[in-house]
N, C-alpha and C. Protein backbone atom coordinates (compact mmCIF):
# COMPACT_ATOMS: atom_id res chain seq x y z
N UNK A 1 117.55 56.53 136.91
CA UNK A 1 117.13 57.89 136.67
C UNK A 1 115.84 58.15 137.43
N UNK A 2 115.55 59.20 138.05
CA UNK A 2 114.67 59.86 138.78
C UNK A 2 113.29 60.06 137.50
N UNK A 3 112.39 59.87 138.52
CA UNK A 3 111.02 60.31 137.57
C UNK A 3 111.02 61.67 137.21
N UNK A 4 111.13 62.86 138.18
CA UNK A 4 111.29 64.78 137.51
C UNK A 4 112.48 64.70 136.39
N UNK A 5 113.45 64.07 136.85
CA UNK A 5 114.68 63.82 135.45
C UNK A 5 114.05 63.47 134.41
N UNK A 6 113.17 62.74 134.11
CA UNK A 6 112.51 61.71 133.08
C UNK A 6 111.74 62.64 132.29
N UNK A 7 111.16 63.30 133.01
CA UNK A 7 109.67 63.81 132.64
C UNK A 7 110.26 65.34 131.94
N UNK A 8 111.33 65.89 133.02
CA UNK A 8 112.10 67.16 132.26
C UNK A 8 112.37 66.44 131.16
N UNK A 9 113.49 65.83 130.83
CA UNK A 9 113.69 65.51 129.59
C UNK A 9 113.20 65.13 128.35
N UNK A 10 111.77 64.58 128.80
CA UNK A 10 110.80 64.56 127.75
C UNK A 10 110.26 65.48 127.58
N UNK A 11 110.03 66.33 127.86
CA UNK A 11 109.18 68.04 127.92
C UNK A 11 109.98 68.56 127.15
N UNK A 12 111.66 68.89 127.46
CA UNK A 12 112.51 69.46 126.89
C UNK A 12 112.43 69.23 125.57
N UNK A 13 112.15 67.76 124.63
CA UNK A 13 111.96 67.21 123.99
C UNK A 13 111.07 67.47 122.91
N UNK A 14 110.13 67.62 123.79
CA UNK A 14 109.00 67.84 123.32
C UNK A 14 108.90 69.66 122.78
N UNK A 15 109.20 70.47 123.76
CA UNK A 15 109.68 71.83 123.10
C UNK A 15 110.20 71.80 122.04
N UNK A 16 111.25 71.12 122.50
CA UNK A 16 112.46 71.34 120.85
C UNK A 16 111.60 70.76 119.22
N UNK A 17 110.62 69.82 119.25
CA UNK A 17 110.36 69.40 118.08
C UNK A 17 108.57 70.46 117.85
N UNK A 18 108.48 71.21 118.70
CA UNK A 18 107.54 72.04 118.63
C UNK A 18 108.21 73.29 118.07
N UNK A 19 109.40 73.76 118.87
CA UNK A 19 110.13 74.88 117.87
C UNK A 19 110.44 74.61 116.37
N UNK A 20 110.95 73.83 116.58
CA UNK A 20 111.14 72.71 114.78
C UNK A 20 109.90 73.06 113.67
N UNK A 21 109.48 72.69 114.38
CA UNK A 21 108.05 72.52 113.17
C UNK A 21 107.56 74.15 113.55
N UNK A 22 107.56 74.40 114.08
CA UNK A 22 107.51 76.27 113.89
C UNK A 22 108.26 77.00 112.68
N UNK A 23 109.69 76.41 113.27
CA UNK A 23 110.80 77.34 112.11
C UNK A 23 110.12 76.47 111.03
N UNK A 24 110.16 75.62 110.85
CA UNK A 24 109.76 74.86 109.52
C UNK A 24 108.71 75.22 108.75
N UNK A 25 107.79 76.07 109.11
CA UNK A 25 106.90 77.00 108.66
C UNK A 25 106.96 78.20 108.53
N UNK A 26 107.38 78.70 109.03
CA UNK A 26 108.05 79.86 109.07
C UNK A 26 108.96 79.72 108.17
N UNK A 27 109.65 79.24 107.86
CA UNK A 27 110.42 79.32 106.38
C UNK A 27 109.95 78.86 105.58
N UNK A 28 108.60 78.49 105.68
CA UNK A 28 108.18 77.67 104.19
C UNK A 28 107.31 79.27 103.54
N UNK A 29 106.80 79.91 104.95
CA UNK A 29 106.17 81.08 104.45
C UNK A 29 106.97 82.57 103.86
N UNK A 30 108.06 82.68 104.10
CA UNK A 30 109.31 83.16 104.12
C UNK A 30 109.23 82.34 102.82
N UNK A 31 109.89 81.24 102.12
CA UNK A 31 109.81 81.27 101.29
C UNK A 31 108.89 81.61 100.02
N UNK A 32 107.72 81.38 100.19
CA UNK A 32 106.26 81.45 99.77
C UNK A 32 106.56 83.30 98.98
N UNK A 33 106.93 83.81 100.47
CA UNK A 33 106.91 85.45 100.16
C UNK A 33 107.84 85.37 99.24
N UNK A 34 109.19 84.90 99.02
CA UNK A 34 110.09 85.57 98.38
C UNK A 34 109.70 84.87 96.67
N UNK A 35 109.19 83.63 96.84
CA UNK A 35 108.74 83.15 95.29
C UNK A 35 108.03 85.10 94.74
N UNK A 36 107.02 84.90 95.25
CA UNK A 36 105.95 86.02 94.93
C UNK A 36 106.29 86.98 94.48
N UNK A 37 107.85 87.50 95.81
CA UNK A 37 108.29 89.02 95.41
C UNK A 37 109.30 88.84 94.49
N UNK A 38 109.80 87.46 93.83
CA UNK A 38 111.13 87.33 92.78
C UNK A 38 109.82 87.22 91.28
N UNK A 39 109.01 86.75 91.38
CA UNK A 39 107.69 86.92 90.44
C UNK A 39 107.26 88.06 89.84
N UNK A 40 107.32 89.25 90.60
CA UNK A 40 106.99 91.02 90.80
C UNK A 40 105.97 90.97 91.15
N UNK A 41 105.25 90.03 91.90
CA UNK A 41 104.00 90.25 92.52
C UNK A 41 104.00 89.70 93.97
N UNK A 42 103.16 90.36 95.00
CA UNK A 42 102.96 89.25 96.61
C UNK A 42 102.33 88.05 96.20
N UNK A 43 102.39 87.71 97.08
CA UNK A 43 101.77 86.26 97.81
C UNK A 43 100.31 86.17 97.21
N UNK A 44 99.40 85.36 96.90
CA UNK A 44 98.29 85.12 96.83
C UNK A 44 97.43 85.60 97.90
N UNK A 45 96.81 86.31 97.56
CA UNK A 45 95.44 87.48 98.86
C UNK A 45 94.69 86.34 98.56
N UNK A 46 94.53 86.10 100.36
CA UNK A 46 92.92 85.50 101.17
C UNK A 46 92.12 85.52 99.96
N UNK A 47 91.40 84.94 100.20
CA UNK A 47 89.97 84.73 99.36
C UNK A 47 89.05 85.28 100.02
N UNK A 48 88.19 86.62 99.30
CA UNK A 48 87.47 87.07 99.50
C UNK A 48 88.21 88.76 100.13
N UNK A 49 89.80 89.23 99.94
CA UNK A 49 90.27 90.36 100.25
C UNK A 49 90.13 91.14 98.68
N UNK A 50 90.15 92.58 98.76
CA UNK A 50 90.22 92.76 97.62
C UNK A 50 91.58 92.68 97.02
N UNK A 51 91.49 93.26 95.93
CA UNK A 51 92.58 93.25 94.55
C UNK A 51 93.06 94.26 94.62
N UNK A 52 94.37 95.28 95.19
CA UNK A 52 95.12 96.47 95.25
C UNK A 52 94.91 96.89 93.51
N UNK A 53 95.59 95.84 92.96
CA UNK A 53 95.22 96.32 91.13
C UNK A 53 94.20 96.79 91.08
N UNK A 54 92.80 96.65 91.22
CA UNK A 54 92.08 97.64 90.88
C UNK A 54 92.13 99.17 90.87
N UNK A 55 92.97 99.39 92.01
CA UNK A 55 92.85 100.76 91.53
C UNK A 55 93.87 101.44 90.75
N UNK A 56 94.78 100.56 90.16
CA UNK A 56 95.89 101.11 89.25
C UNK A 56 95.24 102.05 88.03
N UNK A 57 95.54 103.04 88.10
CA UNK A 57 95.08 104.07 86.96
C UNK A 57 93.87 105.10 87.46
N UNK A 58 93.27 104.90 88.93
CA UNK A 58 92.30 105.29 88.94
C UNK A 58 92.98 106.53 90.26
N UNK A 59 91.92 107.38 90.47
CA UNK A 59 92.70 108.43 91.40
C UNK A 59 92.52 107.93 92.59
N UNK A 60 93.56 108.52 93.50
CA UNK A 60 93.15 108.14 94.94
C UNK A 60 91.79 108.01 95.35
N UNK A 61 91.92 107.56 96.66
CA UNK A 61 90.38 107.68 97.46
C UNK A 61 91.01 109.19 98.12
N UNK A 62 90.05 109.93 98.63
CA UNK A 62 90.37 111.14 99.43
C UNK A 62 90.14 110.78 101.11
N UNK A 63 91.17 110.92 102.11
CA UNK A 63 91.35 110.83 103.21
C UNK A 63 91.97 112.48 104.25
N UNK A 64 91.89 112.00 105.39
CA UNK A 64 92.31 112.98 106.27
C UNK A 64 93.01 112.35 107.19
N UNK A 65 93.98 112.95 107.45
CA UNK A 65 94.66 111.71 109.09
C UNK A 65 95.47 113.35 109.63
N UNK A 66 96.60 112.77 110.57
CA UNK A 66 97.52 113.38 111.43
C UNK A 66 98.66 112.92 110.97
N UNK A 67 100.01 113.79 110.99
CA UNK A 67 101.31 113.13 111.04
C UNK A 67 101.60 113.02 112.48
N UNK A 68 102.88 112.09 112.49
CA UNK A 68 103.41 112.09 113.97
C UNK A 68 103.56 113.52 114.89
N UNK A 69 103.31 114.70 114.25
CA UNK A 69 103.87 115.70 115.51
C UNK A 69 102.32 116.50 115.19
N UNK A 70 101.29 115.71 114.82
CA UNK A 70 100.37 116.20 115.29
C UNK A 70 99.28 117.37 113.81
N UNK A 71 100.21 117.24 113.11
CA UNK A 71 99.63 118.35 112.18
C UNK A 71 98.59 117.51 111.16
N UNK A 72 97.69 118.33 110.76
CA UNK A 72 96.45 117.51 109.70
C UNK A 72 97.36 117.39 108.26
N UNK A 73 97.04 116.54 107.67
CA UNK A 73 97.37 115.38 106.23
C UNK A 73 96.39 115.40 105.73
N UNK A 74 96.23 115.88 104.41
CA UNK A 74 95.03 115.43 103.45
C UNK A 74 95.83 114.81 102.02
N UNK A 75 95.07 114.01 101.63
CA UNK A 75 95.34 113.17 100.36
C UNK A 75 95.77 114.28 99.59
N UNK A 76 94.95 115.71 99.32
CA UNK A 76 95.34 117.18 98.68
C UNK A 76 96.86 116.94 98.09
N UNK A 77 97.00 116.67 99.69
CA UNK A 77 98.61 117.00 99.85
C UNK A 77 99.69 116.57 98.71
N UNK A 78 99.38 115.26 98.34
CA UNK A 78 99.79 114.44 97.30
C UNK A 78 100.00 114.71 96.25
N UNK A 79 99.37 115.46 95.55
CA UNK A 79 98.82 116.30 94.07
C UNK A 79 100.29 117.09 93.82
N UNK A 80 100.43 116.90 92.50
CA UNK A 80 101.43 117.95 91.86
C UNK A 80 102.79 117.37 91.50
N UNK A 81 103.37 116.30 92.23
CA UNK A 81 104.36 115.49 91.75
C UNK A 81 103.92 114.05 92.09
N UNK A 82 104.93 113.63 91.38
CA UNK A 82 104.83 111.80 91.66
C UNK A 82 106.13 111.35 92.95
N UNK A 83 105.06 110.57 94.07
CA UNK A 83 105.30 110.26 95.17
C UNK A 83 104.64 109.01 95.25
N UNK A 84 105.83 108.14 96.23
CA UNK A 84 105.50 106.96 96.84
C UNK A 84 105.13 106.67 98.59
N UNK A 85 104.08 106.06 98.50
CA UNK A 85 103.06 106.12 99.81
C UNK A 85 103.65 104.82 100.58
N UNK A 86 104.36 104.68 101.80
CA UNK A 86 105.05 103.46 101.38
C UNK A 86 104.26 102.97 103.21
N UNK A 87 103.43 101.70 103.31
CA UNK A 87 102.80 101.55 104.51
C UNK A 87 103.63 100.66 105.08
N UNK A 88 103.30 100.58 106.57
CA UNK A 88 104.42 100.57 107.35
C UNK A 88 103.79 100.31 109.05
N UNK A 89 103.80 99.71 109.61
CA UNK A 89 103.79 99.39 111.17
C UNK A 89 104.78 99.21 111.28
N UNK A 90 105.08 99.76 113.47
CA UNK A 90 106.04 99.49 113.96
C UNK A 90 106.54 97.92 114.53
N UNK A 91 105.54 97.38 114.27
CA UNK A 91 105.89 96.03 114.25
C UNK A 91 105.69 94.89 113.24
N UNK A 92 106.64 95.74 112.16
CA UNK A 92 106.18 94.92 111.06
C UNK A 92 107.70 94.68 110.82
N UNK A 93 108.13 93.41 111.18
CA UNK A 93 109.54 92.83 111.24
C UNK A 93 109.85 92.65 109.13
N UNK A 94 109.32 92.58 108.56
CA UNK A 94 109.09 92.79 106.95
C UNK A 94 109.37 94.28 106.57
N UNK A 95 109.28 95.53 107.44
CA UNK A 95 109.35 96.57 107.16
C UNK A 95 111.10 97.11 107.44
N UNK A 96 111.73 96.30 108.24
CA UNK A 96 112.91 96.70 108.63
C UNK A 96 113.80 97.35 107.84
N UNK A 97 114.08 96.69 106.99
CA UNK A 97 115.32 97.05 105.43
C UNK A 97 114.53 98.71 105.00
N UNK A 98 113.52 98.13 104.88
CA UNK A 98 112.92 99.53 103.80
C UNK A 98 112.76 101.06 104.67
N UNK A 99 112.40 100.69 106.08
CA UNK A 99 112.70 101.69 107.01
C UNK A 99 113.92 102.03 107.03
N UNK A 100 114.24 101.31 107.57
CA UNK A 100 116.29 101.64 107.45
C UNK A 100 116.86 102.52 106.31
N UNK A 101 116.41 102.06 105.56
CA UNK A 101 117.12 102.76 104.44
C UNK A 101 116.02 103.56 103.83
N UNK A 102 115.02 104.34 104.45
CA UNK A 102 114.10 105.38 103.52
C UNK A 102 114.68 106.95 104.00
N UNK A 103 115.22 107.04 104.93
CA UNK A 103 115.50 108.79 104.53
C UNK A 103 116.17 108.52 103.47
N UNK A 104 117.21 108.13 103.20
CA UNK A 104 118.27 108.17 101.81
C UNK A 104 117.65 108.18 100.56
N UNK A 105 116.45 107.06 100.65
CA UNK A 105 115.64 107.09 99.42
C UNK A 105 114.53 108.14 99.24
N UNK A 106 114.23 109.09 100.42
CA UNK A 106 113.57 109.70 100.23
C UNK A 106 114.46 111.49 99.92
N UNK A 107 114.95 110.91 100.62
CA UNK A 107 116.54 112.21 99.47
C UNK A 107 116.56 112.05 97.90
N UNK A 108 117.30 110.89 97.77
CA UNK A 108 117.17 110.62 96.07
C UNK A 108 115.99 110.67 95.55
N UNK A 109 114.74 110.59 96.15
CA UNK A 109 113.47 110.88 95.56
C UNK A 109 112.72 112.15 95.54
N UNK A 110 113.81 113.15 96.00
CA UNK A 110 113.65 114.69 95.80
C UNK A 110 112.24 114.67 97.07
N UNK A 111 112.16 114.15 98.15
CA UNK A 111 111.13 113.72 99.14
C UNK A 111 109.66 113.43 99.08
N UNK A 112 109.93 112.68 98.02
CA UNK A 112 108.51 112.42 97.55
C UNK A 112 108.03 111.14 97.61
N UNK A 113 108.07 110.70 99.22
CA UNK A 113 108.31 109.74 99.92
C UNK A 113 107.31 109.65 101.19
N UNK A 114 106.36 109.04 101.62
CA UNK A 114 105.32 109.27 102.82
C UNK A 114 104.69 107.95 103.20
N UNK A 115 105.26 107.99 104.66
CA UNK A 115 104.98 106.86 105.10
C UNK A 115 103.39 106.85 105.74
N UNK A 116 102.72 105.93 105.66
CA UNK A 116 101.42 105.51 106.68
C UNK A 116 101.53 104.49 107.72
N UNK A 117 101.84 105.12 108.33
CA UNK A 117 102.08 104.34 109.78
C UNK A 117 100.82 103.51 110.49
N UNK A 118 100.54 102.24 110.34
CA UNK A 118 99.67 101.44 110.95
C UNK A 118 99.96 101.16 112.57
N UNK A 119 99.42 102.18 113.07
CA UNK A 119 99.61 102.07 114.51
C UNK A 119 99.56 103.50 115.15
N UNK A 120 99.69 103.62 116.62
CA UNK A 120 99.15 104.81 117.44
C UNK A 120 100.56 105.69 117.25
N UNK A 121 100.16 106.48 117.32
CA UNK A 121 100.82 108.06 117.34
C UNK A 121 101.59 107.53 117.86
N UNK A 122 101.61 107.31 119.30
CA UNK A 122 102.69 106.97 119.93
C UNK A 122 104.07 106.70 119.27
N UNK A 123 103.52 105.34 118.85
CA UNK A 123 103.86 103.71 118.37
C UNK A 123 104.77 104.03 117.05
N UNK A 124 104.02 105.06 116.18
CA UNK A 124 104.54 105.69 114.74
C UNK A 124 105.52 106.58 115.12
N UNK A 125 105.57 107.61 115.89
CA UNK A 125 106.48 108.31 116.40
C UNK A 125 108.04 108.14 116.54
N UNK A 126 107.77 106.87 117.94
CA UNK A 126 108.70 106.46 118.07
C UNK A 126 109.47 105.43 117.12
N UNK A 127 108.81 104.62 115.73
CA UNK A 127 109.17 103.99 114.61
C UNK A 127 109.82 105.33 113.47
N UNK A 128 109.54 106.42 113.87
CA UNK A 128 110.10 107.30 112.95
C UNK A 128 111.37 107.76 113.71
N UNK A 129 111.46 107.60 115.15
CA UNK A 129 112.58 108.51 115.42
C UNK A 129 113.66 107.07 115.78
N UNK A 130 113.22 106.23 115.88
CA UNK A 130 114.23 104.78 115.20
C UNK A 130 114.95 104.35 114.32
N UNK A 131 114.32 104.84 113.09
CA UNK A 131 114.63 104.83 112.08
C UNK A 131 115.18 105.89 111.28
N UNK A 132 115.18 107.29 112.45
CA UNK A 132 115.83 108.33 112.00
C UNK A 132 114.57 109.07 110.23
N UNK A 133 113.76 108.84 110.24
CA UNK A 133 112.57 108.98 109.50
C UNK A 133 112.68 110.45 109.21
N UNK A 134 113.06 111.06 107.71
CA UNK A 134 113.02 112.38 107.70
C UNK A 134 111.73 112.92 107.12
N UNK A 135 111.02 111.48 106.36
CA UNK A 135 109.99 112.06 105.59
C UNK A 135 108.72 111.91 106.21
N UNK A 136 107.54 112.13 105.69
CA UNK A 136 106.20 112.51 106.04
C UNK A 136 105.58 111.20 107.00
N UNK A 137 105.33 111.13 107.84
CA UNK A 137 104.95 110.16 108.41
C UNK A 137 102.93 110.38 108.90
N UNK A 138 102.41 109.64 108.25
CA UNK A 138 101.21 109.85 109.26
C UNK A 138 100.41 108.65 109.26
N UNK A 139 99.96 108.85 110.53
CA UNK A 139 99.05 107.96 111.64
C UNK A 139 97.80 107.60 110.92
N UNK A 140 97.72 106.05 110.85
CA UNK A 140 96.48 105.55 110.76
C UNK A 140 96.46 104.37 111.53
N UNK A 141 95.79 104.67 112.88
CA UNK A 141 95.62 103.95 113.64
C UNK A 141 94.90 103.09 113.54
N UNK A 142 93.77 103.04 112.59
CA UNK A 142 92.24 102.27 112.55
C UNK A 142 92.78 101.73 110.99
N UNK A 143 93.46 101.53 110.56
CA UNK A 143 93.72 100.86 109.29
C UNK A 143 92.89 101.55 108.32
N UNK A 144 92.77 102.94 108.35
CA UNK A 144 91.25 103.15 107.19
C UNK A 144 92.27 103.72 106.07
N UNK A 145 92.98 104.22 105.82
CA UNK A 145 93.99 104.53 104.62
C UNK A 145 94.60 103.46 103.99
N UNK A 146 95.02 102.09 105.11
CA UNK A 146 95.17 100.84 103.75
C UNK A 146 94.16 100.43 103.44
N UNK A 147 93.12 100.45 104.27
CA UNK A 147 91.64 99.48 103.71
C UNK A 147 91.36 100.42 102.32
N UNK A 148 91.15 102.05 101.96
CA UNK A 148 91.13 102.73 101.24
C UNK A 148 91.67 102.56 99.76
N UNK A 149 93.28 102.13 100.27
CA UNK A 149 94.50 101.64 99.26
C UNK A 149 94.08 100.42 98.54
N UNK A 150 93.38 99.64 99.68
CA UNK A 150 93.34 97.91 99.26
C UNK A 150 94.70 97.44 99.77
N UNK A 151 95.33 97.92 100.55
CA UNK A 151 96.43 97.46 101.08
C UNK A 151 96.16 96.50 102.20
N UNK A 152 96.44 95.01 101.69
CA UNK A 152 96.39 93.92 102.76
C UNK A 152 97.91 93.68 103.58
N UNK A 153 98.60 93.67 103.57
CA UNK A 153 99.98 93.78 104.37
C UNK A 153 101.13 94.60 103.65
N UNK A 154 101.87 94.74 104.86
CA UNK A 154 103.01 95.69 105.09
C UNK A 154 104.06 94.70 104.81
N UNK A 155 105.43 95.54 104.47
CA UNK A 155 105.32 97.12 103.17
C UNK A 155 104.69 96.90 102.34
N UNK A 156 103.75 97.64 101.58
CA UNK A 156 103.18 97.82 100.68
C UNK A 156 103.89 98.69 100.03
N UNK A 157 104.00 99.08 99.08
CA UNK A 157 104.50 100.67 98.37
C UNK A 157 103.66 100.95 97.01
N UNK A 158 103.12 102.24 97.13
CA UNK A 158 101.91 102.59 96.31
C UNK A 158 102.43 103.74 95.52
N UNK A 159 102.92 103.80 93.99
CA UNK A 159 103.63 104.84 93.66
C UNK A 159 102.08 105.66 92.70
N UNK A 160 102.40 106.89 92.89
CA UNK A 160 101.03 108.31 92.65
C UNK A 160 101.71 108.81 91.12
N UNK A 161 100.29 109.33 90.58
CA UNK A 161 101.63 110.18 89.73
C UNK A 161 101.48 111.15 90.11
N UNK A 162 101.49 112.42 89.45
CA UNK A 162 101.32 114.15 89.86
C UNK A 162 99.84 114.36 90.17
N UNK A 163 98.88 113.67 89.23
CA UNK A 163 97.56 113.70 89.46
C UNK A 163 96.58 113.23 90.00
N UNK A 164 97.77 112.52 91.20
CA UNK A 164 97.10 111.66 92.44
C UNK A 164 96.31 110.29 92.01
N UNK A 165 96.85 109.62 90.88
CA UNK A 165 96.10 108.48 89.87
C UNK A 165 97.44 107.79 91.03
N UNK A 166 96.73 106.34 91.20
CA UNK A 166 97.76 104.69 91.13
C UNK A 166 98.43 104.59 89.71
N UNK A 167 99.67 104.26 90.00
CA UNK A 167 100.80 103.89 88.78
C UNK A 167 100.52 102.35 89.22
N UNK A 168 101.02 102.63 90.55
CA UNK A 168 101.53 100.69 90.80
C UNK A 168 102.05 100.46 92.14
N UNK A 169 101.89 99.26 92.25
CA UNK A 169 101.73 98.87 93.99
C UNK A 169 102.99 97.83 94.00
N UNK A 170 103.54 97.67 94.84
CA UNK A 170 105.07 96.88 94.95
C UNK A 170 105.36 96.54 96.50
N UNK A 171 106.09 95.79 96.49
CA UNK A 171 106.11 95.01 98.31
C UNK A 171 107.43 95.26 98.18
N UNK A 172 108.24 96.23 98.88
CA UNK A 172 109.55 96.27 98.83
C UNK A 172 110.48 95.80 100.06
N UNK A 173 111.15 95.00 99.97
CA UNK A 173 111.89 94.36 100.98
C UNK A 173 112.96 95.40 101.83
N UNK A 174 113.24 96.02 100.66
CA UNK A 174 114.62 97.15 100.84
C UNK A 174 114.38 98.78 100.43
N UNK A 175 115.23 99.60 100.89
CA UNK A 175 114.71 100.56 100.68
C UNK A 175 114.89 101.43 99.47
N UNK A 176 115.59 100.71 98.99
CA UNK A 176 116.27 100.87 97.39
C UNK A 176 115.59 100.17 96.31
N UNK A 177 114.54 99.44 96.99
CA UNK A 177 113.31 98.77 96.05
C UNK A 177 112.48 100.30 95.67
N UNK A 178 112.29 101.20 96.67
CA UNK A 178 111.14 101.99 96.73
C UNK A 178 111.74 102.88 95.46
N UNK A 179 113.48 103.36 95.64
CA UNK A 179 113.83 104.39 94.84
C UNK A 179 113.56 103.15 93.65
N UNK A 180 113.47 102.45 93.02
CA UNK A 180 113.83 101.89 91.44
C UNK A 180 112.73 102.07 91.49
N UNK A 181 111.23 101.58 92.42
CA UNK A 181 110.11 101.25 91.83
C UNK A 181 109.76 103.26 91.07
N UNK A 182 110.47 104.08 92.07
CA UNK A 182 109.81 105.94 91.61
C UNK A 182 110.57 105.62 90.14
N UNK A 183 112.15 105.39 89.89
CA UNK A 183 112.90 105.48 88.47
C UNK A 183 112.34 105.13 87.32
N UNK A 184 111.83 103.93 87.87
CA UNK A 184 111.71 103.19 86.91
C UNK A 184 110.10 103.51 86.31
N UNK A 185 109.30 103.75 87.27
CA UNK A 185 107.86 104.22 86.54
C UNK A 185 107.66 105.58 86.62
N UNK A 186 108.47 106.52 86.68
CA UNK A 186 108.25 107.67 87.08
C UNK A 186 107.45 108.23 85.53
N UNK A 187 108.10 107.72 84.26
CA UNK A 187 107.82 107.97 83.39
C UNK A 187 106.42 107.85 82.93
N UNK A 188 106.24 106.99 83.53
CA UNK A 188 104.48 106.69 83.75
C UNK A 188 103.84 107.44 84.03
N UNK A 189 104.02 107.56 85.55
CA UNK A 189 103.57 108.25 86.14
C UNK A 189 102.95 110.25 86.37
N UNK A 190 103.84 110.19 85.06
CA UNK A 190 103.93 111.50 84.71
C UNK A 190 102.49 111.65 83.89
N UNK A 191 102.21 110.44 83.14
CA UNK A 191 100.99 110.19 82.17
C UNK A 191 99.82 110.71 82.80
């Protein structure tokens, strides 16, 4: 055998048990997530991030942003029924299911459904017209509406009641997580 034969084949080798131990983490974290979300809670937050629970019961923070086609968003907006805030980047491979399936849920939720798009106009735009996105979409490019939320990763889903108070915060895999999480606490939320 040739020495470049030798040396490919050990490289090759060497890739393959480097991909290995990649996937092998990658599913341990993948698993990690799904313990958490079969629990009804995420993953254990960094040390030293805050606590999304804190603000359960308390009213929003007040913000201003843009939706995708450009028009101003105020927290205002929120007030008067109970709606779920559901955050969201276009490259958030975790967001897939729940995108996919949110116009439908935002139908059955009488549209009381609004995404925060972590990323540029652009970027959100084109994640809404991907996903065929009928409901409210707006741009926070600088992360200042999850930092606001206490939202440390995507999906998050943040259900409001009418009086713009936190009910409750939920990591929904699917997009039929978002409609049970409105069903099921709506009653709350009404409080």
């Amino acid at each position: 055998m040739s020495a470049p034969f030798i040396l490919t084949y050990v490289l090759l080798w060497a890739v393959v048990a480097f991909q290995s131990m990649l996937l092998l983490g990658m599913l341990r974290v993948i698993h990690n997530l799904r313990q958490g979300h079969e629990q009804g809670h995420a993953a254990a937050e960094p040390a030293g991030e805050p606590r999304a629970e804190r603000l359960i019961g308390q009213q929003i923070p007040s913000f201003a942003a843009v939706d995708i086609s450009g028009a101003r968003f105020e927290s205002e907006q929120l007030r008067g029924r109970s709606t779920v805030v559901l955050f969201a980047s276009p490259n958030c491979s975790s967001c897939l299911l729940a995108l996919e399936q949110l116009s439908t849920v935002g139908r059955k939720a009488n549209g009381n459904v609004v995404v925060v798009c972590g990323g540029k106009e652009e970027s959100c735009r084109g994640m809404a017209q991907d996903f065929g996105l009928t409901v409210p979409v707006i741009v926070d490019e600088d992360d200042e509406i999850q930092r606001l939320f206490d939202v440390a990763a995507n999906p998050t889903a943040v259900l409001l009641n009418p009086n713009s108070r936190v009910v409750t915060y939920g990591h929904p895999v699917q997009g039929e997580e978002i409609n049970e999480m409105m069903n099921g606490e709506v009653g709350a939320a009404a409080k």
